[in-house]
Protein backbone atom coordinates (compact mmCIF):
# COMPACT_ATOMS: atom_id res chain seq x y z
CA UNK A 1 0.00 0.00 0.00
CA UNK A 2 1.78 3.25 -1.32
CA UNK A 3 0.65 6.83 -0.62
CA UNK A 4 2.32 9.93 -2.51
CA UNK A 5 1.81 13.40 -2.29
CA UNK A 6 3.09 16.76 -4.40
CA UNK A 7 2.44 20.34 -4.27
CA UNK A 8 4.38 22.67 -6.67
CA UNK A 9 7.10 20.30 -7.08
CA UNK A 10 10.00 21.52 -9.61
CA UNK A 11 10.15 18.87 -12.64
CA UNK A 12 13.76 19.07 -12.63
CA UNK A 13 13.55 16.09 -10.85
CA UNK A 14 12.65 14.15 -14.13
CA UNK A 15 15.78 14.72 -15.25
CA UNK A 16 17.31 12.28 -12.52
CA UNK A 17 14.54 9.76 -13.75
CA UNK A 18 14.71 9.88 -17.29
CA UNK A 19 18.26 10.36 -18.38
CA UNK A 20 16.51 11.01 -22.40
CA UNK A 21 15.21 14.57 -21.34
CA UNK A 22 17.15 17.25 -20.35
CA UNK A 23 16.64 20.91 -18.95
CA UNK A 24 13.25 20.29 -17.69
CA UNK A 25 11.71 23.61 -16.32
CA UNK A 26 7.60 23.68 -14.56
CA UNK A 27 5.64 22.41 -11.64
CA UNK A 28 3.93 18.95 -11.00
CA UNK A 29 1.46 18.03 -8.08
CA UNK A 30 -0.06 14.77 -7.13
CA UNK A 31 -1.76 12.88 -4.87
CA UNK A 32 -2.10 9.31 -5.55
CA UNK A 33 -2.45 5.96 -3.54
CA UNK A 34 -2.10 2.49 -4.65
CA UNK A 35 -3.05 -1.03 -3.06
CA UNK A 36 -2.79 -4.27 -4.63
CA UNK A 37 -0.11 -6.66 -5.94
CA UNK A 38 2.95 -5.78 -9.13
CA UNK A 39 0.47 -8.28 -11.24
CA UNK A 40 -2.77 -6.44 -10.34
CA UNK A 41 -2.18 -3.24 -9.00
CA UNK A 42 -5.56 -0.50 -7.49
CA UNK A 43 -4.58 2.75 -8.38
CA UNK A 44 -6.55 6.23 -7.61
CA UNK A 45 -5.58 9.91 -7.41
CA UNK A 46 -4.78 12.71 -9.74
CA UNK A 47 -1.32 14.04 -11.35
CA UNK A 48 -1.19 17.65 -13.07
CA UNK A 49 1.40 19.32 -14.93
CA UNK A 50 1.87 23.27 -14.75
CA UNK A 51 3.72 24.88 -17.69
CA UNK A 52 6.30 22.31 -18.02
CA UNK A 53 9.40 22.37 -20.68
CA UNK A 54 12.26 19.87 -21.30
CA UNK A 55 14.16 19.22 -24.44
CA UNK A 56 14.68 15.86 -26.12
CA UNK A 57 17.91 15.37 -27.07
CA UNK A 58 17.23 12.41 -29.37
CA UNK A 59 14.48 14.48 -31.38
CA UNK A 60 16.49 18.05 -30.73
CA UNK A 61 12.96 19.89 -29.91
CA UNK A 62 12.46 21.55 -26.83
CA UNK A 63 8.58 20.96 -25.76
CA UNK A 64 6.69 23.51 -24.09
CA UNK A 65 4.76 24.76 -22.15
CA UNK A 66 2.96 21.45 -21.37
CA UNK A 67 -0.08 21.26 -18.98
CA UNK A 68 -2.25 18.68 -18.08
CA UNK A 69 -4.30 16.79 -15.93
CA UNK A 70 -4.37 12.85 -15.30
CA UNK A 71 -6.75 10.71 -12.83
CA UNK A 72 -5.78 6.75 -12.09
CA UNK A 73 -9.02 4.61 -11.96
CA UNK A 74 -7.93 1.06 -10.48
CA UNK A 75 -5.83 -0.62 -13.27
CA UNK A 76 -5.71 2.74 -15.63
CA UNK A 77 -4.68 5.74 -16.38
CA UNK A 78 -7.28 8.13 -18.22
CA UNK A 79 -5.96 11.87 -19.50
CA UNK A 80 -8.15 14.29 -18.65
CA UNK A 81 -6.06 16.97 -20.80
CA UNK A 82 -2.66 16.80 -22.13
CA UNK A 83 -1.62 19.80 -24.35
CA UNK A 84 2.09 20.15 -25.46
CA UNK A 85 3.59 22.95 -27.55
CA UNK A 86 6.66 22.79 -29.62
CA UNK A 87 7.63 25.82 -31.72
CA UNK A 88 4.48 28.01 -33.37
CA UNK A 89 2.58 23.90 -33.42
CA UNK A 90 0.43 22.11 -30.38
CA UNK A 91 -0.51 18.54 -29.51
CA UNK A 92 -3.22 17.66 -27.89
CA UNK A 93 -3.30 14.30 -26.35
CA UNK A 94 -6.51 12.16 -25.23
CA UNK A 95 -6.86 8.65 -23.99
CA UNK A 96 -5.18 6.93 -21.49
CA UNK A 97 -2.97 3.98 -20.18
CA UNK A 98 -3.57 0.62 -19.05
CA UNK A 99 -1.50 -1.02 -16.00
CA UNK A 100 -2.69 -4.58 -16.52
CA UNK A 101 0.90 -5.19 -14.96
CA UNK A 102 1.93 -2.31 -12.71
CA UNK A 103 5.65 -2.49 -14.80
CA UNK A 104 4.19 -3.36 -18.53
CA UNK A 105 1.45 -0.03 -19.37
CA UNK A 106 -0.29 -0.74 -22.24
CA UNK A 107 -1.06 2.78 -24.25
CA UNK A 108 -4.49 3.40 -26.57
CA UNK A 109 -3.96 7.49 -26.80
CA UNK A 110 -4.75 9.61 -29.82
CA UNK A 111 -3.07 12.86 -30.86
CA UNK A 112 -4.10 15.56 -32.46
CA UNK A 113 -1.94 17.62 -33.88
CA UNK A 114 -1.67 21.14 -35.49
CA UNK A 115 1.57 22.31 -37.30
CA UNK A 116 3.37 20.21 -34.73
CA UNK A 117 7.27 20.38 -34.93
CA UNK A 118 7.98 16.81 -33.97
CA UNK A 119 11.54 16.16 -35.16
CA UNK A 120 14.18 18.74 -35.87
CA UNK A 121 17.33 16.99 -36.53
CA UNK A 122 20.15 19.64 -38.31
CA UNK A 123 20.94 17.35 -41.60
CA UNK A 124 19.04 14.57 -40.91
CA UNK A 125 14.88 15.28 -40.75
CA UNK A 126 12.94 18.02 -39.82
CA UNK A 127 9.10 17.07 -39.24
CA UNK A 128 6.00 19.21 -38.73
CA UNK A 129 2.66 17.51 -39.10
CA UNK A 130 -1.23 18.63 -38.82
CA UNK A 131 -4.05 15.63 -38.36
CA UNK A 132 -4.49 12.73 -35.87
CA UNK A 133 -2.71 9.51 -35.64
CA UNK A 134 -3.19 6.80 -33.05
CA UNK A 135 -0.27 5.19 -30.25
CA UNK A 136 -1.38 1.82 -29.16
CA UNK A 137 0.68 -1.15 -27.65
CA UNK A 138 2.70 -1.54 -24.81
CA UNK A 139 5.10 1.12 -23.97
CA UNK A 140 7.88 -0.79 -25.34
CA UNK A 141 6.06 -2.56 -28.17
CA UNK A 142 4.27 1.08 -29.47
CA UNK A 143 2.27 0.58 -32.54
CA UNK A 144 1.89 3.90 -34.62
CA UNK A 145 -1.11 4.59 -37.52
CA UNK A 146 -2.89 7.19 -38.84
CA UNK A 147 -4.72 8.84 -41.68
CA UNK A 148 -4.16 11.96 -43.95
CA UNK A 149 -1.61 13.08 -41.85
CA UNK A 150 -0.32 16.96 -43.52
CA UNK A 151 3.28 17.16 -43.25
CA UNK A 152 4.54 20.98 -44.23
CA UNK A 153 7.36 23.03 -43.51
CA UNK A 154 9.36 20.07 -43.53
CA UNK A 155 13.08 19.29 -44.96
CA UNK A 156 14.45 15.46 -45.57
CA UNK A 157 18.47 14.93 -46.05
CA UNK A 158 19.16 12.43 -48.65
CA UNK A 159 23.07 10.83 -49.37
CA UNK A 160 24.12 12.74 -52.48
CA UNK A 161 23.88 11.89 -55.94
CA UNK A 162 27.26 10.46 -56.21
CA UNK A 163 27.34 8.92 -59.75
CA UNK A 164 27.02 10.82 -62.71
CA UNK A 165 27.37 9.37 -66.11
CA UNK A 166 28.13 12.62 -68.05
CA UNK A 167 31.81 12.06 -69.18
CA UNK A 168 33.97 9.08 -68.68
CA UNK A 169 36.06 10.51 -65.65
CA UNK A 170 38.16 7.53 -65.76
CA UNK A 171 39.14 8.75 -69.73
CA UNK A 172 42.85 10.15 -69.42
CA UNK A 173 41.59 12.21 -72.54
CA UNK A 174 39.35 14.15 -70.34
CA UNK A 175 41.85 15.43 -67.86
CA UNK A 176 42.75 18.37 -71.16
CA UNK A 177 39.27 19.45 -70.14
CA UNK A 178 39.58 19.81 -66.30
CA UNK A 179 42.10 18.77 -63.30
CA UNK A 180 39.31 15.75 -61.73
CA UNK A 181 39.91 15.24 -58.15
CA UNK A 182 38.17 12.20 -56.45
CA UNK A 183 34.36 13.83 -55.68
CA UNK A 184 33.79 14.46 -52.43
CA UNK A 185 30.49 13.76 -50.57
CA UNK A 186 29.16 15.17 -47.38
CA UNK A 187 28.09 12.39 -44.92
CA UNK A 188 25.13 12.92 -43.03
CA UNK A 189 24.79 13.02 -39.50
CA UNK A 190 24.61 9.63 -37.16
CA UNK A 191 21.22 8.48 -37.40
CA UNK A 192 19.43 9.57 -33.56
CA UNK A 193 18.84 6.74 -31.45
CA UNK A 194 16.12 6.27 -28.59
CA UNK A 195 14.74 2.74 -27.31
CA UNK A 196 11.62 4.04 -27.38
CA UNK A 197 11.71 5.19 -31.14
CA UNK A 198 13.93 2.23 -32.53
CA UNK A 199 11.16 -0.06 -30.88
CA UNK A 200 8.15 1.82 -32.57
CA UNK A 201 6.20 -0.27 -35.14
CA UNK A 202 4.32 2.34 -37.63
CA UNK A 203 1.63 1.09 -39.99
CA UNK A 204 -0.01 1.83 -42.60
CA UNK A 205 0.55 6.14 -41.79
CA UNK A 206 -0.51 7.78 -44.56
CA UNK A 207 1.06 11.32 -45.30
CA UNK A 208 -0.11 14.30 -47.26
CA UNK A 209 3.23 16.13 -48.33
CA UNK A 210 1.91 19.43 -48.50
CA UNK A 211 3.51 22.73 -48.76
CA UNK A 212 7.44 23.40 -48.11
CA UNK A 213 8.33 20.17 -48.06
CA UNK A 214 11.91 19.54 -49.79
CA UNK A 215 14.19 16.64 -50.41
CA UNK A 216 17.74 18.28 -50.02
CA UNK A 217 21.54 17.00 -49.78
CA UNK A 218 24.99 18.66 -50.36
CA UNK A 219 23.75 18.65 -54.42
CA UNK A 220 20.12 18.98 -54.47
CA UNK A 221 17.56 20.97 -52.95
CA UNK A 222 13.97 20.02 -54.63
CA UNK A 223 10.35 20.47 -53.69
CA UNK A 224 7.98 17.64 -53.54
CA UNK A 225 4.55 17.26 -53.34
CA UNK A 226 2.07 14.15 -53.07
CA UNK A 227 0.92 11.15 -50.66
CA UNK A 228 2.94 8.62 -49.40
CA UNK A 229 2.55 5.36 -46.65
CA UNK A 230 5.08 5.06 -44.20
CA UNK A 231 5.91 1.34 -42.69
CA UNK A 232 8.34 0.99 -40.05
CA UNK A 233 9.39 -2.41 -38.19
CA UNK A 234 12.23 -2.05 -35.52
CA UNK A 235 14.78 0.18 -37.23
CA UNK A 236 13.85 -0.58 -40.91
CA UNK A 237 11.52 1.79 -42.59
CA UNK A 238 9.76 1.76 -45.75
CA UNK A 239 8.21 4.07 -47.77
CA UNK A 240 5.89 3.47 -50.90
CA UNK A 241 4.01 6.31 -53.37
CA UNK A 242 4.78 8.69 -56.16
CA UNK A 243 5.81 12.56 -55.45
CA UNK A 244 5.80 15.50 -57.45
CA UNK A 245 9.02 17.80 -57.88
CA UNK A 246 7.75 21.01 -59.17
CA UNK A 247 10.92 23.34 -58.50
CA UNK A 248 14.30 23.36 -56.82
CA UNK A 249 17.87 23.68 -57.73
CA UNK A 250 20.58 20.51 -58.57
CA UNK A 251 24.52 21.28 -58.10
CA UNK A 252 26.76 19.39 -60.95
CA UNK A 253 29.96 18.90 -59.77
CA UNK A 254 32.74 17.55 -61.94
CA UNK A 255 36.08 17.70 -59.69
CA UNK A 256 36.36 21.11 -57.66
CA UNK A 257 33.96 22.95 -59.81
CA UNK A 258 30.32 23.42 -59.24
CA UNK A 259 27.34 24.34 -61.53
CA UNK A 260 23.66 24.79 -60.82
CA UNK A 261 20.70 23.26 -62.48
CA UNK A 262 17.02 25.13 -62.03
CA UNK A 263 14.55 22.08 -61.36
CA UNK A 264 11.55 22.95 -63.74
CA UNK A 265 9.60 19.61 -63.30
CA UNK A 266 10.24 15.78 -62.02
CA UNK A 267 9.23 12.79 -59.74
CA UNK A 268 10.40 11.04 -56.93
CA UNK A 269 8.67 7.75 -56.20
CA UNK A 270 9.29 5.29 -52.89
CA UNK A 271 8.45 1.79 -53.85
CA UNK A 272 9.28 0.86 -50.34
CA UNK A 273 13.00 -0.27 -50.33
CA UNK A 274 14.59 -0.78 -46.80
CA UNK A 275 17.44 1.50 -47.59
CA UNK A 276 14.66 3.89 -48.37
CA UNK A 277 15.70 4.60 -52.35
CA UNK A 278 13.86 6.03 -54.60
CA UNK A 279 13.34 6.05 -58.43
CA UNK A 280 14.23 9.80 -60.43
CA UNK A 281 13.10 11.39 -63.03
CA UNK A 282 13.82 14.56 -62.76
CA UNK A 283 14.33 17.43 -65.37
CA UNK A 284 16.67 20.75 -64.78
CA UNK A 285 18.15 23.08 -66.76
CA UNK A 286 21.03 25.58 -66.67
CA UNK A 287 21.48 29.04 -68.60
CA UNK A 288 24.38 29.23 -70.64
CA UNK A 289 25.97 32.55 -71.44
CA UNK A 290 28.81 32.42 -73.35
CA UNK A 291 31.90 34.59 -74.40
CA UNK A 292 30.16 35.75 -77.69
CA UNK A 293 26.86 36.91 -76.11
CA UNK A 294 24.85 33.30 -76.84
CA UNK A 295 22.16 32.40 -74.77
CA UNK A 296 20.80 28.97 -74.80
CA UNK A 297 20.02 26.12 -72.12
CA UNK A 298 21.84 22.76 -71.06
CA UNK A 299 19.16 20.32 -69.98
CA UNK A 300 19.64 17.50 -67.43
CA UNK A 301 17.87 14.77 -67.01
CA UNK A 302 18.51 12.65 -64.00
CA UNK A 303 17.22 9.19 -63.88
CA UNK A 304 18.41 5.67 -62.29
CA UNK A 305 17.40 6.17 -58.43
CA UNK A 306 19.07 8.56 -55.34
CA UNK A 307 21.54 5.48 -54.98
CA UNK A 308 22.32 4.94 -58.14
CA UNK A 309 22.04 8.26 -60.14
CA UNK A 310 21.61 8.65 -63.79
CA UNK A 311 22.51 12.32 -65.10
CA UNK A 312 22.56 12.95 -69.18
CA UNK A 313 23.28 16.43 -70.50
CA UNK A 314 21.79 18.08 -74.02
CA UNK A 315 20.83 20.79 -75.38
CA UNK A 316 17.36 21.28 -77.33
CA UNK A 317 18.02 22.09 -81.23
CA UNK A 318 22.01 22.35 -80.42
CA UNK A 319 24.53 19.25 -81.23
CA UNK A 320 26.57 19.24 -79.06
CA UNK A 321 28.89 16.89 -77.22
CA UNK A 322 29.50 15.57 -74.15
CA UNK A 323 32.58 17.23 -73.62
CA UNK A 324 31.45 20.48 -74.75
CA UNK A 325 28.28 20.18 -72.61
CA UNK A 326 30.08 20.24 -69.65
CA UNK A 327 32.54 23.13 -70.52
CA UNK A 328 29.72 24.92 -71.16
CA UNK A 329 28.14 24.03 -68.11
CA UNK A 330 31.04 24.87 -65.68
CA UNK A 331 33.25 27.64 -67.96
CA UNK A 332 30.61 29.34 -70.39
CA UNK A 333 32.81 27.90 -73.12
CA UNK A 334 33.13 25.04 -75.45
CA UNK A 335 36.33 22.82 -75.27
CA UNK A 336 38.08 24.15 -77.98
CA UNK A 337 37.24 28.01 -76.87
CA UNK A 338 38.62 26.78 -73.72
CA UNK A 339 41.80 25.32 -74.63
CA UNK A 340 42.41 28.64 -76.76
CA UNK A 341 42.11 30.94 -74.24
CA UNK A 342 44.09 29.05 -71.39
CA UNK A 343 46.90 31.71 -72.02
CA UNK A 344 44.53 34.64 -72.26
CA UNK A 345 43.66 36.78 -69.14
CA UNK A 346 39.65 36.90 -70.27
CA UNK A 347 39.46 33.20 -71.31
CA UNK A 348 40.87 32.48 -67.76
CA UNK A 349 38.93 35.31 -65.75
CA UNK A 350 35.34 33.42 -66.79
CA UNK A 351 36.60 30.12 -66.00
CA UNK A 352 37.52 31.57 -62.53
CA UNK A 353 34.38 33.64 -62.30
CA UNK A 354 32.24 30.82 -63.23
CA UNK A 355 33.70 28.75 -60.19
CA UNK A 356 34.08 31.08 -58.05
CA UNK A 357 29.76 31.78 -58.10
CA UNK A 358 29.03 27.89 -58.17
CA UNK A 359 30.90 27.42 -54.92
CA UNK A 360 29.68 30.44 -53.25
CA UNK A 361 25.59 29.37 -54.67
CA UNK A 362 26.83 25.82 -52.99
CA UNK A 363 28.20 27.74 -49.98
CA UNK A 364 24.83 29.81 -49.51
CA UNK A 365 22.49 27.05 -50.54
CA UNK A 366 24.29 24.96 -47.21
CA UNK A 367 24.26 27.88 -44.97
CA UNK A 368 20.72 29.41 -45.62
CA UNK A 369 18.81 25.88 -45.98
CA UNK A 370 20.26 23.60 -44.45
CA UNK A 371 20.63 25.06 -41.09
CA UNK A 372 17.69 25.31 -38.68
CA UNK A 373 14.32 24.79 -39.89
CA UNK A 374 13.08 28.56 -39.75
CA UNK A 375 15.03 30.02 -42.77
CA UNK A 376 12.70 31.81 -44.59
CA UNK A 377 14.10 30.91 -47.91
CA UNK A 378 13.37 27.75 -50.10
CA UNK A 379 15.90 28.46 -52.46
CA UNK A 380 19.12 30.47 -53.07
CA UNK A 381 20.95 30.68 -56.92
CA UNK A 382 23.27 32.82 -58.57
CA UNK A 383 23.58 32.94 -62.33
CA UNK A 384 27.16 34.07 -63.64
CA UNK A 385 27.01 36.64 -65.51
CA UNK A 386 30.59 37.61 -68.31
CA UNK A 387 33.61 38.01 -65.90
CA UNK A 388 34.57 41.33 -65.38
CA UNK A 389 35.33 43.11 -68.60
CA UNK A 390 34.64 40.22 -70.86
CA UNK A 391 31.34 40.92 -72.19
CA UNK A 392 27.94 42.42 -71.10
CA UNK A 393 25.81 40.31 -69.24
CA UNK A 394 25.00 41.19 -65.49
CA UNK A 395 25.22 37.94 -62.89
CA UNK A 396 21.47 37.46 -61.75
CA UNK A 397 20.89 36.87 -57.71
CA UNK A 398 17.87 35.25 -57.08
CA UNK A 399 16.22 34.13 -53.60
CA UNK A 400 12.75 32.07 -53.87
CA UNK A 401 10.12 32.13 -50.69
CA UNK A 402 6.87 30.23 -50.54
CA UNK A 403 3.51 31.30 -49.30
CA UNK A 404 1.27 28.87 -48.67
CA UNK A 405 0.37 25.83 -50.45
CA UNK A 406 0.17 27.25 -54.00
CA UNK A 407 1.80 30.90 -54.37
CA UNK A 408 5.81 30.67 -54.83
CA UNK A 409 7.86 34.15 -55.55
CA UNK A 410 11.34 34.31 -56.67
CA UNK A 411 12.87 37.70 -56.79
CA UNK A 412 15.94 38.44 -58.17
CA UNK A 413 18.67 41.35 -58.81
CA UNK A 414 20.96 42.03 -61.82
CA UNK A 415 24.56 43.09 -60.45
CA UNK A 416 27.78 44.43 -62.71
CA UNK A 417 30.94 43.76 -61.03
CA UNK A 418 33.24 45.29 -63.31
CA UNK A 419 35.16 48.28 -61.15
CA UNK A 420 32.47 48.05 -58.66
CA UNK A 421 28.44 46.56 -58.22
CA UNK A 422 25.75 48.81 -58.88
CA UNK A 423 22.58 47.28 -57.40
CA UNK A 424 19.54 49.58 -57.68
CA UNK A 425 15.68 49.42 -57.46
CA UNK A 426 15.60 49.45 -61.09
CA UNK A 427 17.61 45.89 -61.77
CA UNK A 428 14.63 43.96 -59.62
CA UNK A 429 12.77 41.78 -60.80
CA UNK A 430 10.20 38.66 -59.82
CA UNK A 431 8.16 35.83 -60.78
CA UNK A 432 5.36 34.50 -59.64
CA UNK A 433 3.71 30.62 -59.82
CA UNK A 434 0.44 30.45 -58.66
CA UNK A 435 -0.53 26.47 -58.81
CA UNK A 436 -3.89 25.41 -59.45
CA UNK A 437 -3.99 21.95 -59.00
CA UNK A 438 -1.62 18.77 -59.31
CA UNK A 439 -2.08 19.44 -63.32
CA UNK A 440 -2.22 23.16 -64.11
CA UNK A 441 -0.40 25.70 -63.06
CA UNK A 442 0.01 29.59 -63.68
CA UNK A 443 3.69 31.42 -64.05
CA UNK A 444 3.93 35.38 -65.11
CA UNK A 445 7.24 37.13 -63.99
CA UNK A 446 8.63 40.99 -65.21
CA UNK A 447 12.51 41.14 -65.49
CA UNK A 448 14.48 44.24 -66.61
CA UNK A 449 17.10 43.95 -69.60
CA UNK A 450 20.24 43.61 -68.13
CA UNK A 451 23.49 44.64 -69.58
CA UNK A 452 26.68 45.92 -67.82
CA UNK A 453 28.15 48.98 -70.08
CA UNK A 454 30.98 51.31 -69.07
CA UNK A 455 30.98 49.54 -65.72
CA UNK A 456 27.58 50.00 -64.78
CA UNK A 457 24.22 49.08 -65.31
CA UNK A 458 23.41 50.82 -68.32
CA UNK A 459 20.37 53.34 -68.29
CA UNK A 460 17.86 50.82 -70.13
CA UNK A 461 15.66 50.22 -66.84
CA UNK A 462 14.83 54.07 -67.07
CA UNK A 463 11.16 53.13 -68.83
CA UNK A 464 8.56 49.67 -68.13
CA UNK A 465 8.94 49.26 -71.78
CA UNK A 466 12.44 48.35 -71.37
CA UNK A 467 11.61 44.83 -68.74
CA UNK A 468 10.28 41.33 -70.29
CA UNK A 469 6.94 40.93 -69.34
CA UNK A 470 6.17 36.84 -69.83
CA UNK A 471 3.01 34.51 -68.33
CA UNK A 472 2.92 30.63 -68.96
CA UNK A 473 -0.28 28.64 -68.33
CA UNK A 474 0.71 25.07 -68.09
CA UNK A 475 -0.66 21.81 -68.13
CA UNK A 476 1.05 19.11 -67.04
CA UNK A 477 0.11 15.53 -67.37
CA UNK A 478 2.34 11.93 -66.59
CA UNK A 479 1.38 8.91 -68.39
C-alpha cells in the first residue's frame, strides 16, 4: 500500500529519472495511492502538470509549455487533458494507459496535432505535421497509424547523388578538359537513437506532403509534393508512393567545380525499399551565357534512383557533345574556346568567375537551408554573368520564398561587377507561380534587360517598356 503526495514540485527532478530529457523547467502536483499486488495493481488519485518544458535530445525539440491533468481509476490511467507545444505547433493528447501489470502499461492514446514540430534533426529530418494519428501497444512494443496526416514546412536529407554518367572521368583524354579530383560527398549526421523510437512499429501512416516540403543534400535541394505510406518495423523503414518535384535547384559537380541546375519539373517515387531509395526522373536546366553573347540552355535529365544516379546532358536544337556540354556548363565555353584561351587573361577570368559563383551558390544554398528549420528561404541561386570586362551580361541573384500551399515568388537582382556593383531598385525583378492543382499551373514574372556597359548598369531600366513581361499557363500531365 503506497501513498504519494506533491504540491508545486519543480520537474527538474525528471531529469534524474529519465536520463533522455534534459533541462526540464515547470511544476507537478499529485496525490495518488495504490493497493494491490505488481500483477494487479488498485490505483486512484490525480497528477497535473503546470507549464512544463524539457528538451529531447534524441528528437532536438524543446517541448513547451505542457499542462495537463491525469486521474488513475484502479488498473488505468485516463488523460483528462494533455496539451504540449513545440515551436508556433500544439498537440493535444486524449486517452489513457492501461497497468494490466503495474511495470508493462499498455497505451491506446490519440493525438491531435496542429503544425506540430515533432523532429528537428540539423541534416538529418525536420518534421512538422497537422491531423491525428493513433499510439497503441505496450510502452515498449508502441504501434503507430494514422490517416491523412499533412506534413509541411518540412526538410528530408538524402546521401548525395554520387554517380554521374556525363563524361567518362576515368578517360585520361578528359583530364585536357579539367584537373578531376576524387568527388567528395558530405556524410550525413549519425542516425538519432532512442529505445523508445527504434522499438516503434508504424503502420499503414498515410502522409499528405503538402507545402514546403523539400528533399535536399549537399547537391540537391527540390520540392515535392504528393501522398505517401510510411511502414516501419524495428529500425527498418519503408516508404511506398509517387511525389511531385515542381521546382528546386541541382549542383553538378565535376572535380572542384560546381554548376547549378534550375529544377523545372520531375518525380520522386518510394516503392518501399529498406534503404529507403527512390526512383528519379527529374528534369533541370542551366542558362548558358557564353563569351560571344549566346544564350541557350543545357538540360539535365537525372534518372536511375538517389543510390544509383543517372545524369545525361543536351541541349534542345544544339549538337553538341558531351565534352562540350560540360565546358559549357562549368566555364561558359566550349572545349576548344577553352583550350584557346588558357593563355589569355579573359578566357581564364570566366573560368575563374564561373567557379568562383558555383561554390559560393553551394556555400549559400548549405548555410541558408540547411541550417535550422526557420530560414525563410526555399531556395538560393546565382547565375554568372561575363567576368569582369569580358562581355555584357550582369550575374542574376535570385532568392525564392513560398507562401502557402500554391503561391511561390522568386525575386531576383541584376549586379555588374566590373570596377564596382551597382545594385539599384531598377535591376529587380520577380516571378510568380500560382498552382492550381496537381495538373495546371500559372507562371507570369517581369525582369528588366540587363546589360553591364561602361561599368555600370546601363540606363535601359529608365522606362517599363524596357523589362520582359512573360506569363505561362501550363498543363502538365504523366502517363
Amino acid at each position: 500500500q503506497i501513498s504519494a503526495t506533491a504540491d508545486s514540485v519543480d520537474l527538474v527532478i525528471l531529469a534524474a529519472l529519465i536520463p533522455s530529457i534534459q533541462n526540464p523547467t515547470g511544476l507537478f502536483s499529485m496525490n495518488v495511492t495504490g493497493n494491490g499486488t505488481w500483477a494487479a495493481p488498485g490505483l486512484q488519485g490525480k497528477v497535473s502538470i503546470f507549464d512544463g518544458a524539457m528538451l529531447l535530445p534524441s528528437l532536438n525539440v524543446r517541448y513547451g509549455p505542457i499542462n495537463g491533468v491525469a486521474r488513475f481509476n484502479g488498473d488505468s490511467l485516463e488523460l483528462d487533458s494533455l496539451l504540449i507545444v513545440s515551436a508556433d505547433g500544439q498537440l493535444n493528447v486524449t486517452g489513457g494507459m492501461r497497468f494490466a501489470e503495474l511495470a508493462k502499461p499498455t497505451m491506446n492514446l490519440t493525438m491531435g496535432a496542429r503544425d506540430f514540430l515533432a523532429i528537428d534533426v540539423p541534416r538529418y529530418l525536420t518534421l512538422r505535421a497537422t491531423g491525428n494519428v493513433r499510439l497503441t501497444g505496450p510502452l515498449l512494443q508502441p504501434v503507430l497509424t494514422g490517416d491523412n496526416l499533412l506534413v509541411s514546412r518540412s526538410v528530408v536529407y538524402f546521401g548525395d547523388l554520387i554517380t554521374k554518367n556525363v563524361i567518362n572521368l576515368d578517360d585520361p583524354e578528359n583530364a585536357a578538359l579539367i584537373d578531376l579530383t576524387e568527388l567528395q560527398r558530405e556524410q550525413l549526421r549519425n542516425e538519432f537513437s532512442n529505445r523508445f523510437l527504434d522499438s516503434l512499429r508504424i503502420t499503414g501512416l498515410q502522409l499528405h506532403i503538402g507545402s514546403e516540403v523539400w528533399l535536399r543534400s549537399a547537391e540537391a535541394n527540390i520540392q515535392v509534393q504528393g501522398d505517401l505510406q510510411v511502414d516501419k518495423t524495428r529500425k527498418v523503414y519503408a516508404l511506398t508512393g509517387n511525389l511531385d518535384a515542381p521546382r528546386g535547384t541541382y549542383t553538378l559537380r565535376i572535380g572542384p567545380i560546381n554548376s547549378d541546375f534550375v529544377v523545372d519539373q520531375g518525380t520522386v517515387t518510394y516503392y518501399g525499399a529498406s534503404n529507403l531509395d527512390a526512383l528519379l526522373n527529374v528534369q533541370a536546366h542551366h542558362q548558358v551565357r557564353t563569351l560571344d553573347g549566346d544564350d541557350f540552355n543545357v538540360v539535365a535529365t537525372i534518372t536511375g534512383s538517389i543510390l544509383t544516379p543517372k545524369v545525361d546532358l543536351n541541349s534542345p536544337r544544339r549538337s553538341l557533345s558531351d565534352r562540350d556540354l560540360a565546358s559549357y556548363v562549368l566555364f561558359g565555353q566550349s572545349e576548344s574556346q577553352l583550350t584557346s584561351s588558357q593563355s589569355s587573361n579573359g578566357g581564364a577570368g570566366s573560368a575563374a568567375f564561373a567557379a568562383l559563383t558555383g561554390a559560393l551558390t553551394a556555400e549559400m544554398q548549405r548555410s541558408l537551408l540547411t541550417g535550422r528549420s526557420q530560414s525563410a528561404l526555399t531556395s538560393v541561386t546565382i547565375r554568372p554573368g561575363i567576368a569582369p570586362g569580358a562581355g555584357s551580361a550582369a550575374t542574376q541573384l535570385a532568392a525564392g520564398l513560398q507562401f502557402g500551399q500554391r503561391w511561390f515568388v522568386t525575386f531576383d537582382a541584376g549586379v555588374c561587377f566590373s570596377q564596382g556593383s551597382y545594385l539599384q531598385k531598377r535591376n529587380f525583378g520577380a516571378s510568380l507561380e500560382y498552382r492550381i492543382s496537381r495538373e495546371f499551373r500559372f507562371q507570369a514574372a517581369a525582369e528588366p534587360v540587363q546589360t553591364c556597359v561602361a561599368n555600370r548598369a546601363a540606363d535601359v531600366f529608365t522606362t517599363l517598356s524596357r523589362y520582359q513581361l512573360g506569363g505561362n499557363f501550363l498543363w502538365q500531365r504523366d502517363y
